[in-house]
Protein backbone atom coordinates (compact mmCIF):
# COMPACT_ATOMS: atom_id res chain seq x y z
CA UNK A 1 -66.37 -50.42 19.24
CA UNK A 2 -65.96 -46.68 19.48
CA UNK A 3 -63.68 -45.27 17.65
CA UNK A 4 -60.41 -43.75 18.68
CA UNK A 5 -60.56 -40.05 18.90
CA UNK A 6 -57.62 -38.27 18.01
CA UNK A 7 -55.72 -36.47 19.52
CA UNK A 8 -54.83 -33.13 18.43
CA UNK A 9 -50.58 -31.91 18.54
CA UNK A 10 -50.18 -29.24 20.54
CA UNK A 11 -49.63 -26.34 18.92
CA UNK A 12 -46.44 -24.89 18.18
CA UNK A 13 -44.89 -21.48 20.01
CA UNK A 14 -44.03 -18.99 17.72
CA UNK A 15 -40.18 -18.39 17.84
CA UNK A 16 -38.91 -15.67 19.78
CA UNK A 17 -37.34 -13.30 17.63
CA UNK A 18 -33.77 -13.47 17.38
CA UNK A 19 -32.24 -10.43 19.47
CA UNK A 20 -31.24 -7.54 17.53
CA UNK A 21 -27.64 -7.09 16.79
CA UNK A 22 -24.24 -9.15 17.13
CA UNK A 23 -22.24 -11.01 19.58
CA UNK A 24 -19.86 -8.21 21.39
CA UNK A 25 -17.12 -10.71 20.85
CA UNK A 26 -17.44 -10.89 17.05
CA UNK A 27 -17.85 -7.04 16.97
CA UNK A 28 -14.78 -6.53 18.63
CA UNK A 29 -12.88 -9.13 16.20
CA UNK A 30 -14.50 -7.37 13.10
CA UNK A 31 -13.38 -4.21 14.47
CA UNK A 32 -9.69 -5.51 14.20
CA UNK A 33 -9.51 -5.38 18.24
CA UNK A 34 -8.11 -8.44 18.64
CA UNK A 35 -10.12 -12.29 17.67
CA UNK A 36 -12.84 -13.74 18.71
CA UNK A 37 -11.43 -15.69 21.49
CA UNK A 38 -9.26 -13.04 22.46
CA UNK A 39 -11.63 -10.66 22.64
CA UNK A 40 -13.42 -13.26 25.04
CA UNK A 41 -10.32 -13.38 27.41
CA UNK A 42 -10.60 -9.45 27.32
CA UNK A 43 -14.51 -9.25 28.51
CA UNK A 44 -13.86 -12.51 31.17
CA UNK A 45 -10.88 -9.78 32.71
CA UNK A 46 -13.34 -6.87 32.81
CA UNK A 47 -11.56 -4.97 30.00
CA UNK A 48 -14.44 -4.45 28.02
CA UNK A 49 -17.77 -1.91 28.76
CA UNK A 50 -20.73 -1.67 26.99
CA UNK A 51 -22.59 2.09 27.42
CA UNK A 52 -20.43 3.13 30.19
CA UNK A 53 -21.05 -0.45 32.15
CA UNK A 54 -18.33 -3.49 32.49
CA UNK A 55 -19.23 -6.73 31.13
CA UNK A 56 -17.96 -10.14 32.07
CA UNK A 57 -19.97 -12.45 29.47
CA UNK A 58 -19.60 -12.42 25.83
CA UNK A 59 -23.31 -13.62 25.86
CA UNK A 60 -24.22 -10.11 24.92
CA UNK A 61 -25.53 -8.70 21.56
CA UNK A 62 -24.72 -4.92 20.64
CA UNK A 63 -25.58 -2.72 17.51
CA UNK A 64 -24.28 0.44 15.84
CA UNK A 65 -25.86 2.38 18.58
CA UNK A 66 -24.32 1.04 21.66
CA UNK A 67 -20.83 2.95 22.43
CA UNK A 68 -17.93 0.28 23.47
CA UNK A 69 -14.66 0.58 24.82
CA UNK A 70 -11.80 -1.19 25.55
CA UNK A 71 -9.46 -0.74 28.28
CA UNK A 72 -11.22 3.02 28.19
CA UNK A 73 -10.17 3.61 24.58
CA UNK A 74 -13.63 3.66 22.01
CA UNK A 75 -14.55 1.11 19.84
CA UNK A 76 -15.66 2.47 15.88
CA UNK A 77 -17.38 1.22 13.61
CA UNK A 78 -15.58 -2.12 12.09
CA UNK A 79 -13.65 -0.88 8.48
CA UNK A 80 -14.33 -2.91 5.25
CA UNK A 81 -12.31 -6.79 5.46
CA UNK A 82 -8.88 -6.08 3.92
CA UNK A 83 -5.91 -8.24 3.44
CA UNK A 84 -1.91 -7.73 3.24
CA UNK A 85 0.94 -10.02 2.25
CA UNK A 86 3.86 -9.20 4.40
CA UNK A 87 7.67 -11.12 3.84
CA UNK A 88 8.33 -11.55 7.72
CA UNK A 89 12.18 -11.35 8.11
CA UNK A 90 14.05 -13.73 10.25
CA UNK A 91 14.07 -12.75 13.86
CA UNK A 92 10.68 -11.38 14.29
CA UNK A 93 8.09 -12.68 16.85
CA UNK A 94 4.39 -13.00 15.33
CA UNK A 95 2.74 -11.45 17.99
CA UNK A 96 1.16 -8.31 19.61
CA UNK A 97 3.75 -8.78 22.90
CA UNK A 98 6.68 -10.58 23.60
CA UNK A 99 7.26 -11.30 27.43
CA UNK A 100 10.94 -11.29 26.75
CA UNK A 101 11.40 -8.20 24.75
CA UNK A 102 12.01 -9.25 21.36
CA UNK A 103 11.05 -7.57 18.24
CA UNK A 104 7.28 -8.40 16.74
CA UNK A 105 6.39 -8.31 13.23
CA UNK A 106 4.00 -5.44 14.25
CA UNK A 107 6.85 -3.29 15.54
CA UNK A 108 8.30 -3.01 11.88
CA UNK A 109 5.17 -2.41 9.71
CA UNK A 110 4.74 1.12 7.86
CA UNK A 111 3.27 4.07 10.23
CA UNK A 112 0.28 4.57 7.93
CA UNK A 113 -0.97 0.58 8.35
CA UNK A 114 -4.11 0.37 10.42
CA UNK A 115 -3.98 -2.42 13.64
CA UNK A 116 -3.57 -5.99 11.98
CA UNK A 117 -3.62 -9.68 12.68
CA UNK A 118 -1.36 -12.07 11.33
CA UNK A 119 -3.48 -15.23 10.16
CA UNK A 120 -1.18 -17.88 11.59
CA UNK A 121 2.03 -17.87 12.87
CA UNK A 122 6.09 -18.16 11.68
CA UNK A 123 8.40 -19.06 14.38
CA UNK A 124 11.02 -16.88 15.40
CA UNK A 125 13.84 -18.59 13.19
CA UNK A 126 11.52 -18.79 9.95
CA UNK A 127 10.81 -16.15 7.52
CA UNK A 128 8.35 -15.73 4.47
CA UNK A 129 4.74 -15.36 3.60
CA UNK A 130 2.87 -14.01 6.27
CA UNK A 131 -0.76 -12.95 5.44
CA UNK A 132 -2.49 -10.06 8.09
CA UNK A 133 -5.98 -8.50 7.62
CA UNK A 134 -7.71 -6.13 9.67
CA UNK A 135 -10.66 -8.40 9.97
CA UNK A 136 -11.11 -11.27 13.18
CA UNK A 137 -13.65 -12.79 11.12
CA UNK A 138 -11.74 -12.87 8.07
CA UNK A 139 -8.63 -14.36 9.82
CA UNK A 140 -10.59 -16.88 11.40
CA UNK A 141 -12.09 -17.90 8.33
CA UNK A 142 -8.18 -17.97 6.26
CA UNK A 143 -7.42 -20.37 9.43
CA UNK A 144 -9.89 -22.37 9.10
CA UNK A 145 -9.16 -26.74 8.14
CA UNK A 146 -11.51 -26.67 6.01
CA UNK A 147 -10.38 -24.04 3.66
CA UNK A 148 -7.77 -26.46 2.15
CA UNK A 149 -5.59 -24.11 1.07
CA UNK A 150 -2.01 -25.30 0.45
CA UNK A 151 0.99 -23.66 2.56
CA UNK A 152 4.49 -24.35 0.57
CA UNK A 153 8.10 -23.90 1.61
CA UNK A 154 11.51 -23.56 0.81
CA UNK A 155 13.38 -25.86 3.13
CA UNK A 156 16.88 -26.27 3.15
CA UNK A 157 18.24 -29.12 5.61
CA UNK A 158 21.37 -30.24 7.10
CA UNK A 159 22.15 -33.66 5.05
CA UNK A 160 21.49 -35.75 2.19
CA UNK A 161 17.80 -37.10 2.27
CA UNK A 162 16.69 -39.81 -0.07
CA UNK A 163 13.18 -40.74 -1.25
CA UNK A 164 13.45 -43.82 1.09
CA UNK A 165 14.03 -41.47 4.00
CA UNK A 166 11.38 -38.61 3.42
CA UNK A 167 8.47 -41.10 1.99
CA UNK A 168 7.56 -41.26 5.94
CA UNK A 169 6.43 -37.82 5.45
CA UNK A 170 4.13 -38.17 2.08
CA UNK A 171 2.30 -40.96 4.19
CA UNK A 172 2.02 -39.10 7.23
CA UNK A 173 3.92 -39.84 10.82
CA UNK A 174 2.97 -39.51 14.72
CA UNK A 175 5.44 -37.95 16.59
CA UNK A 176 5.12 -38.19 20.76
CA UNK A 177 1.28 -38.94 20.17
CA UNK A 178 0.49 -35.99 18.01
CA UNK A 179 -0.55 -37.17 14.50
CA UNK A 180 0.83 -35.00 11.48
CA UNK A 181 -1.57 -35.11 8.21
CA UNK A 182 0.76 -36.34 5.17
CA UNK A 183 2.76 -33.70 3.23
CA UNK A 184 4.17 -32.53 -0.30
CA UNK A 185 7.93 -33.30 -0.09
CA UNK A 186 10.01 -32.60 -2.86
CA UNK A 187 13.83 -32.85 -3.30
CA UNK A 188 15.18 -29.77 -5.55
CA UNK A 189 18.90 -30.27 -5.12
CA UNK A 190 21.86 -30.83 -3.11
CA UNK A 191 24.30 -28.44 -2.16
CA UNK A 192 27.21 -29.10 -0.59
CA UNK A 193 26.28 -30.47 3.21
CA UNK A 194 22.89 -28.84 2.89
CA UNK A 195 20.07 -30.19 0.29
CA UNK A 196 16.50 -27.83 -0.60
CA UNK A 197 13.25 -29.23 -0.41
CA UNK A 198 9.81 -27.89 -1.31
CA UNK A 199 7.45 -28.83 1.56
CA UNK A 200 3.57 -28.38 1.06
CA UNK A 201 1.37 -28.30 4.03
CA UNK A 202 -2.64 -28.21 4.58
CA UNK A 203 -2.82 -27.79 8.10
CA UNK A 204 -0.46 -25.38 9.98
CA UNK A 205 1.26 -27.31 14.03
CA UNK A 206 3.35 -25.55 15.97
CA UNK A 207 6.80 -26.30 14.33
CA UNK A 208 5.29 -28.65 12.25
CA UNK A 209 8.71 -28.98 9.58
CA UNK A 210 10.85 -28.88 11.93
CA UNK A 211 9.64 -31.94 14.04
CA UNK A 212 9.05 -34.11 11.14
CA UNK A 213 12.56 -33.08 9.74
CA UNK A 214 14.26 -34.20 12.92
CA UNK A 215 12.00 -37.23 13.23
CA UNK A 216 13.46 -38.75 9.99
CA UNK A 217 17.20 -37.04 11.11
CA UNK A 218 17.09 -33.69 9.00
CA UNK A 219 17.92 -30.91 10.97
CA UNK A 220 16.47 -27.45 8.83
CA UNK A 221 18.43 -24.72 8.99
CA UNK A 222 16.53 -22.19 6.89
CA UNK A 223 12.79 -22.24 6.27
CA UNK A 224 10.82 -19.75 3.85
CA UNK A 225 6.98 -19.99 3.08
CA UNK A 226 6.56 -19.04 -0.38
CA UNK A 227 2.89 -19.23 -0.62
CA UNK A 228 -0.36 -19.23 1.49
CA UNK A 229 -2.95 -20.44 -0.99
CA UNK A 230 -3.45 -18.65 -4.03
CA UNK A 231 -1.34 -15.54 -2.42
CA UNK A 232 2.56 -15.80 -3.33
CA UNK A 233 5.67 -14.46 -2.21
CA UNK A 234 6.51 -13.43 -5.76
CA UNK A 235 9.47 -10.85 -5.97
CA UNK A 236 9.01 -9.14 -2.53
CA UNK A 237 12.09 -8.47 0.25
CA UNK A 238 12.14 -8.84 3.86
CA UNK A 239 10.28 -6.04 5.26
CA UNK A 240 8.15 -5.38 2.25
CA UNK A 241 3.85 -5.18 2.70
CA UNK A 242 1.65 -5.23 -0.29
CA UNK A 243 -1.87 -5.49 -0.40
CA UNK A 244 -4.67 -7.73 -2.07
CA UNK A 245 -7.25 -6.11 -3.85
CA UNK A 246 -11.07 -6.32 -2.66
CA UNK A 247 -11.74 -7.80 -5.89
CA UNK A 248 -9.40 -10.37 -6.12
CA UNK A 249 -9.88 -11.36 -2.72
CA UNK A 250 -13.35 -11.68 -3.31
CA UNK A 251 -12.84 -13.73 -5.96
CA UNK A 252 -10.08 -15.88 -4.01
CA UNK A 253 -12.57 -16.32 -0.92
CA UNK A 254 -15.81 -17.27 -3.30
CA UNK A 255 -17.83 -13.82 -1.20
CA UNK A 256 -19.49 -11.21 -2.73
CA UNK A 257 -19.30 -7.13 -2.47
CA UNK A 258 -21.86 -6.82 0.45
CA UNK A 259 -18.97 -9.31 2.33
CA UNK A 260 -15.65 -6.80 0.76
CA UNK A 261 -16.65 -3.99 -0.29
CA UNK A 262 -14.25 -1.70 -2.52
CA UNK A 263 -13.84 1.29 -0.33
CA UNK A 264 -14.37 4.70 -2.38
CA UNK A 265 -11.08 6.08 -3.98
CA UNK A 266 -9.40 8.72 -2.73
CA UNK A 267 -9.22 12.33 -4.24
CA UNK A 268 -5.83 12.24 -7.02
CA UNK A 269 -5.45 15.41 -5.78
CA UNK A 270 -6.91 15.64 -2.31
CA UNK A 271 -5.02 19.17 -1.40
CA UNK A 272 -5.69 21.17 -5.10
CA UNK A 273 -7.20 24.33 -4.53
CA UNK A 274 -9.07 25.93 -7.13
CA UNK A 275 -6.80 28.84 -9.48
CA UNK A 276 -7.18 31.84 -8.86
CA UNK A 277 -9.31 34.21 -11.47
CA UNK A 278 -6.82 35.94 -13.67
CA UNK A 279 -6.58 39.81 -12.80
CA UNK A 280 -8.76 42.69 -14.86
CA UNK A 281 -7.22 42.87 -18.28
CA UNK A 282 -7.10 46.39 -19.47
CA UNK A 283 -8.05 47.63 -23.38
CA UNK A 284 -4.39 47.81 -23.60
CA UNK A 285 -3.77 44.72 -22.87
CA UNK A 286 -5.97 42.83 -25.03
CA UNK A 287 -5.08 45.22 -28.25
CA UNK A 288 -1.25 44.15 -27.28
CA UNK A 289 -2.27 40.36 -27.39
CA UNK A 290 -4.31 41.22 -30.32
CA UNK A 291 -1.51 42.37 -32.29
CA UNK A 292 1.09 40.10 -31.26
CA UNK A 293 -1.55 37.33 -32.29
CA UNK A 294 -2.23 38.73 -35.76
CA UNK A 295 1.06 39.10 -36.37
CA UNK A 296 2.89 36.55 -38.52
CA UNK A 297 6.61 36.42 -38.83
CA UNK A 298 8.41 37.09 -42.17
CA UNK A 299 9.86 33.90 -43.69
CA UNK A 300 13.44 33.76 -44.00
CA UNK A 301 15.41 32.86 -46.98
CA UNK A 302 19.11 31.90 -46.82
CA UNK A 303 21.12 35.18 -48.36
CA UNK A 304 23.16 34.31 -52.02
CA UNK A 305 27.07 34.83 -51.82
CA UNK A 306 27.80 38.53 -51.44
CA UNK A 307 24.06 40.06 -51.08
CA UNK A 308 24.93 40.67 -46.86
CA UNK A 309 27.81 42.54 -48.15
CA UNK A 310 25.73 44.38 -50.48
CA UNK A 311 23.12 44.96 -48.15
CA UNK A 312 24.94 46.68 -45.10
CA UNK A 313 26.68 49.08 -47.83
CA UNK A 314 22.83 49.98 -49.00
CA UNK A 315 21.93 50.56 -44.84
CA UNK A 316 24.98 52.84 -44.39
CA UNK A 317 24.39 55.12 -47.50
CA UNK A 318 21.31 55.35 -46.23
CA UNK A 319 22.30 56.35 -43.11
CA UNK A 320 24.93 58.76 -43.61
CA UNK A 321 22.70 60.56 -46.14
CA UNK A 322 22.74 64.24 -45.49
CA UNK A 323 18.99 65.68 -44.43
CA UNK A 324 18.04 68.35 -47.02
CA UNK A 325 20.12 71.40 -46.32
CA UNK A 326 21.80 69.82 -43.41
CA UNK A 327 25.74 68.98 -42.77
CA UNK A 328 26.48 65.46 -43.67
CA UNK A 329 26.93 63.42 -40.75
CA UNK A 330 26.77 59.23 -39.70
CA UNK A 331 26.64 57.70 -36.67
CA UNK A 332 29.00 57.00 -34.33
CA UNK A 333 31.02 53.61 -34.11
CA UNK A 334 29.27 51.79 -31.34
CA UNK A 335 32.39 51.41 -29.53
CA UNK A 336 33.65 55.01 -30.33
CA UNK A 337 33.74 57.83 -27.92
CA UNK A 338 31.21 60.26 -27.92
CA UNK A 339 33.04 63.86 -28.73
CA UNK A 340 32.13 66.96 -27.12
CA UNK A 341 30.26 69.54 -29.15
CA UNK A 342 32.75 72.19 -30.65
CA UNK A 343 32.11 75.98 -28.90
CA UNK A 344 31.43 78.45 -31.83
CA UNK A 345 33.77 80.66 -33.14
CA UNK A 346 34.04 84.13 -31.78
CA UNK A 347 33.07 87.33 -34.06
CA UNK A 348 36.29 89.44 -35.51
CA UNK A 349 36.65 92.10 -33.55
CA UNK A 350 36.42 90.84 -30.17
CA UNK A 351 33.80 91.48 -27.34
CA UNK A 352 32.45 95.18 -27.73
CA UNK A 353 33.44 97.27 -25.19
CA UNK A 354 31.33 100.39 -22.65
């Protein structure tokens, strides 16, 4: 029986290389433009051009060298990932726009602040932690389930809960379908009508606290995040923005320096002009200086009882002294008149007469 010749696999194609560059999408989120979805939305409604042409699919790859814009306004190059921890005030909307007018977050940061995202949202009525970053990718990532980080509050509700009532919500609930992962409830106190509880969440639903509160009866009338992770509220006031360092946000997010890097400090003193060369001394001048520097003041010794007496008696002698062959004179009191000088005396015998 012949034997079965084998048959040879076909060979393998070499791979096509990959095509240079990135997505146009996540260029635009790492250039703080807006996220990567958004930024989708943006080239779907013809907003966005790629070397002068309009594109309408984000299935495009650019580099450094193509020139983008957006809405006509240029695209640079994306800035180094940076983060910000911002205590949103009551009242604010976290977004870019509101269709009915209302103050954003954005529309109270400092001037000097370059265009930010907030990662995640606060309702209107809620205040707190709010982290923003200049980075889509780096949002995306903070966003992200499977980060785990933990999200606490302060919660103060309307009531008196018991352990009975909120053990619901350590256990986890559905509420109108939608299933809510279990949270960290903790009772701090009562006061008065109201009690405050310490919620801890590891997922982020729209109004998430507030619909498990009323699902169990609470109804919340203030809610404050206090932390986002390893970032904390800390000491700051409403309004206040303080940034993360590169390094510790490295160190927080497990990347390295290629991922954040530390951007090159600034000049201390970015407007110091050099001084000006001191002017042409003269010989004068530097035998002056000379002299006062070689001179050394007389040391002083307290005078005994009676010897500044005996001195100034010495100094006016001295003074009044008559000059060898000279009238005896002294000099004036300080605050003495000066007298005129006496006219000679005329000769006996009057003016001689022609």
């Amino acid at each position: 029986m012949a034997g079965k010749e084998k048959t040879k696999a076909p060979a393998k194609t070499p791979a096509t290389d990959a095509p240079e560059g990135d997505r146009i999408a996540k260029v635009l989120s790492r250039a703080g433009v807006a996220s990567r979805r958004e930024a989708e939305r943006l080239i779907e409604m013809g907003e966005v051009s790629v070397n002068g042409k309009v594109i309408t699919s984000p299935a495009l790859n650019v580099t450094s060298r193509d020139k983008i814009t957006v809405r006509g306004e240029p695209v640079g190059q994306p800035e180094p990932p940076r983060l910000w921890l911002y205590y949103k005030p009551e009242g604010l909307v976290t977004s870019a726009s509101d269709e009915k007018g209302r103050d954003t977050v954005f529309d109270h940061l400092p001037e000097d602040m370059p265009r930010v995202m907030s990662v995640g949202r606060l309702d209107l009525n809620s205040e707190g932690l709010l982290l923003l970053t200049n980075d889509g990718e780096l949002k995306r990532r903070l966003e992200l389930p499977s980060t785990g980080w933990l999200r606490k509050y302060r919660v103060r509700v309307n009531g008196n809960p018991t352990e009975p009532e909120i053990e619901p919500l350590r256990k986890g609930i559905t509420i109108e379908g939608e299933k809510f992962q279990p949270m960290e409830v903790k009772i701090d106190r009562h006061q008065g009508a109201n009690a405050w509880l310490t919620i801890g969440l590891r997922e982020g639903k729209n109004r998430e606290i507030r619909r498990a509160m009323a699902h169990i009866g609470m109804t919340v009338n203030r809610l404050i995040r206090t932390s986002y992770g390893p970032f904390r509220l800390n000491e700051m006031k409403p309004g206040e923005v303080e940034e993360i360092k590169p390094k510790i946000l490295r160190e927080q997010l497990g990347m390295t320096e290629a991922d954040i890097p530390t951007p090159p400090r600034p000049s201390r003193f970015p407007d110091a002009r050099p001084a000006a060369k001191p002017a042409s001394r003269t010989r004068r001048d530097s035998d002056d200086d000379a002299a006062k520097t070689s001179a050394k003041p007389v040391a002083k010794r307290p005078l005994k009882p009676g010897e500044g007496l005996k001195q100034l008696s010495e100094a006016w002698k001295t003074a009044t002294r008559p000059a060898s062959g000279g009238a005896k004179t002294g000099p004036a009191h300080p605050r003495s008149p000066a007298r005129p000088a006496s006219k000679p005396a005329p000769k006996p015998g009057g003016p001689k007469r022609g």
